[in-house]
Protein backbone atom coordinates (compact mmCIF):
# COMPACT_ATOMS: atom_id res chain seq x y z
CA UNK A 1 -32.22 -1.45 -7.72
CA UNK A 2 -32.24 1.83 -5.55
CA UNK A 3 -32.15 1.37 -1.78
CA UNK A 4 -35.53 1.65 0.63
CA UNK A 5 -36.82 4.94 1.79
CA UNK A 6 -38.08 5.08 5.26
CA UNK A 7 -41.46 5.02 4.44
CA UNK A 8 -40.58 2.32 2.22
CA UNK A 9 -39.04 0.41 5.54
CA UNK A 10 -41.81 1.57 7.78
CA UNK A 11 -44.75 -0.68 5.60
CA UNK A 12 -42.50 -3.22 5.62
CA UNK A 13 -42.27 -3.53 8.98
CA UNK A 14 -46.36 -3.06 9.44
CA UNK A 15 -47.26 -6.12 7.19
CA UNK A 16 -44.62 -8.24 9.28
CA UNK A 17 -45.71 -7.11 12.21
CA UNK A 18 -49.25 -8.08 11.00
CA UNK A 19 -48.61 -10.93 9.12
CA UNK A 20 -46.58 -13.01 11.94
CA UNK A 21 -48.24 -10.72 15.15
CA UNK A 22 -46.59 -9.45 17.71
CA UNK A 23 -45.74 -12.26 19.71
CA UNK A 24 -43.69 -14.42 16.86
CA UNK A 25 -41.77 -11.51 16.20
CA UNK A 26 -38.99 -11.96 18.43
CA UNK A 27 -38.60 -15.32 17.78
CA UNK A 28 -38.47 -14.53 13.76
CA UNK A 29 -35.71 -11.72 14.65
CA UNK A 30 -33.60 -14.04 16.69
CA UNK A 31 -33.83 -17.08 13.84
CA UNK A 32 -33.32 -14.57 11.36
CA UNK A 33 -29.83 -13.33 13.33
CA UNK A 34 -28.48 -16.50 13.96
CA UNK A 35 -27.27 -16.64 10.00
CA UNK A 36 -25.86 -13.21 10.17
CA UNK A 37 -23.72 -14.24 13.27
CA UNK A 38 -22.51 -17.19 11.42
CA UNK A 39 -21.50 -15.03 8.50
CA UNK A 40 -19.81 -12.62 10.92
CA UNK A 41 -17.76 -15.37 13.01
CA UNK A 42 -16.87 -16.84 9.47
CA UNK A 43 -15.61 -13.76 8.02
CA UNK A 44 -13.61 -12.96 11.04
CA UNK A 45 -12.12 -15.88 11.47
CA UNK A 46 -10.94 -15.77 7.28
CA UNK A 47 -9.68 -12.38 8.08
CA UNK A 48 -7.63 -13.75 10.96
CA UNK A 49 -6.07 -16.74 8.75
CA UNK A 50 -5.18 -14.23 5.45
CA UNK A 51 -3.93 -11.70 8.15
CA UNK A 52 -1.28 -14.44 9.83
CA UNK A 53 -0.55 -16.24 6.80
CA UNK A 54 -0.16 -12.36 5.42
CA UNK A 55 2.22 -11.79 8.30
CA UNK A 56 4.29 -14.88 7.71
CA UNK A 57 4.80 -14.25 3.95
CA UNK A 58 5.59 -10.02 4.25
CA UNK A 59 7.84 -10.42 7.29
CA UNK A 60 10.80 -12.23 5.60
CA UNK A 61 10.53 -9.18 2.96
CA UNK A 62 10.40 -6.59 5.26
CA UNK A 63 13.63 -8.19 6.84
CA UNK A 64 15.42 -7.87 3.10
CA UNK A 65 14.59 -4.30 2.88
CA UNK A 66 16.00 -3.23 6.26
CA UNK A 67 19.30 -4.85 4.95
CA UNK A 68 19.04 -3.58 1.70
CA UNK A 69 18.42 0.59 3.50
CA UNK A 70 21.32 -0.23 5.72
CA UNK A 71 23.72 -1.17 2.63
CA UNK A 72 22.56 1.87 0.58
CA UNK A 73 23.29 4.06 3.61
CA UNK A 74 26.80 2.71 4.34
CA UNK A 75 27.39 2.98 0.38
CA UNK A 76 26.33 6.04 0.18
CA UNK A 77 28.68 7.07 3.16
CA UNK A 78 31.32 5.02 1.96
CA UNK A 79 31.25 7.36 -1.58
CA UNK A 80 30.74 10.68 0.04
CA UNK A 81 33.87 9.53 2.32
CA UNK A 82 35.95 8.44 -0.86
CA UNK A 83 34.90 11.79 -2.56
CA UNK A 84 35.70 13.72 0.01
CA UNK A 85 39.25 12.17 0.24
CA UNK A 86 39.86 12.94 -3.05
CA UNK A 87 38.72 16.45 -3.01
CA UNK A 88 40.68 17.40 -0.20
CA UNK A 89 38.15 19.00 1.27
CA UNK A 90 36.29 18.37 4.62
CA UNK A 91 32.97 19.15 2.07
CA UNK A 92 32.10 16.84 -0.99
CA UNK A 93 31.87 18.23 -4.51
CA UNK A 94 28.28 19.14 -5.77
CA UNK A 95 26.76 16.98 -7.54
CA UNK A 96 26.52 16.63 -11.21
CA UNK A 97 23.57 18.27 -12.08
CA UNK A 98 21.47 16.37 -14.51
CA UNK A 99 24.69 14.11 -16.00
CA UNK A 100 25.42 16.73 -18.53
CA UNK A 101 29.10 15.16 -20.29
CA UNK A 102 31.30 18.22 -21.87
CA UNK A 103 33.76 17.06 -24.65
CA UNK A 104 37.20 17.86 -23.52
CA UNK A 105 38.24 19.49 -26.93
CA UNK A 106 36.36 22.08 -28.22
CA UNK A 107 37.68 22.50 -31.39
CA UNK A 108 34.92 22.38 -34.09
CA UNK A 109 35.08 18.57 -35.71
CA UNK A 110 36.07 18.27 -39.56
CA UNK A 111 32.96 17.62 -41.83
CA UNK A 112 34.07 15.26 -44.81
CA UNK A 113 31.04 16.01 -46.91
CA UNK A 114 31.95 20.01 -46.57
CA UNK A 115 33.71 21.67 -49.35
């Protein structure tokens, strides 16, 4: 089902225009509206409903996750304090890049199975 051209729209509008004349025309236009506004109101007022009843269910989530960002900030400054204590320094250590663990001996490991 493709949508109307304009000249598609244009006969359209000639055979009502014939069909039901000038004069009903109005009349069929403002019956033929009424619906539509009904729709309209109906949907809005739905939207209004989900949109408070949206409201009431997010806003006691939002209000976790501002405590939960303020707790990972003062942990955060809490450890960078901490690791700058033990440093010494007025500057924290870099940061590990990428977790890499060295093993504190170096010494190549004996293989049983080698002889």
């Amino acid at each position: 089902m493709g949508s109307l051209s304009f000249s598609e729209i244009v006969v359209i509008v000639l055979v009502i225009l014939v069909v039901f004349g000038p004069k009903r025309l109005p009349e069929l236009a403002r019956k033929a509206g009424e619906p539509m506004n009904k729709v309209r109101n109906a949907s809005s007022s739905i939207t209004d409903a989900l949109g408070d009843e949206y409201d009431a269910t997010i806003d006691p989530i939002r209000g976790v996750k501002r405590d939960y960002d303020g707790l990972k900030s003062d942990l955060t400054k809490a450890v960078t304090s901490i690791g700058t204590s033990l440093n010494g320094d007025e500057n924290p250590a870099p940061e590990d890049p990428g977790g890499v663990v060295s093993a504190p001996d170096s010494s190549p490991v004996d293989d049983p199975d080698a002889t």
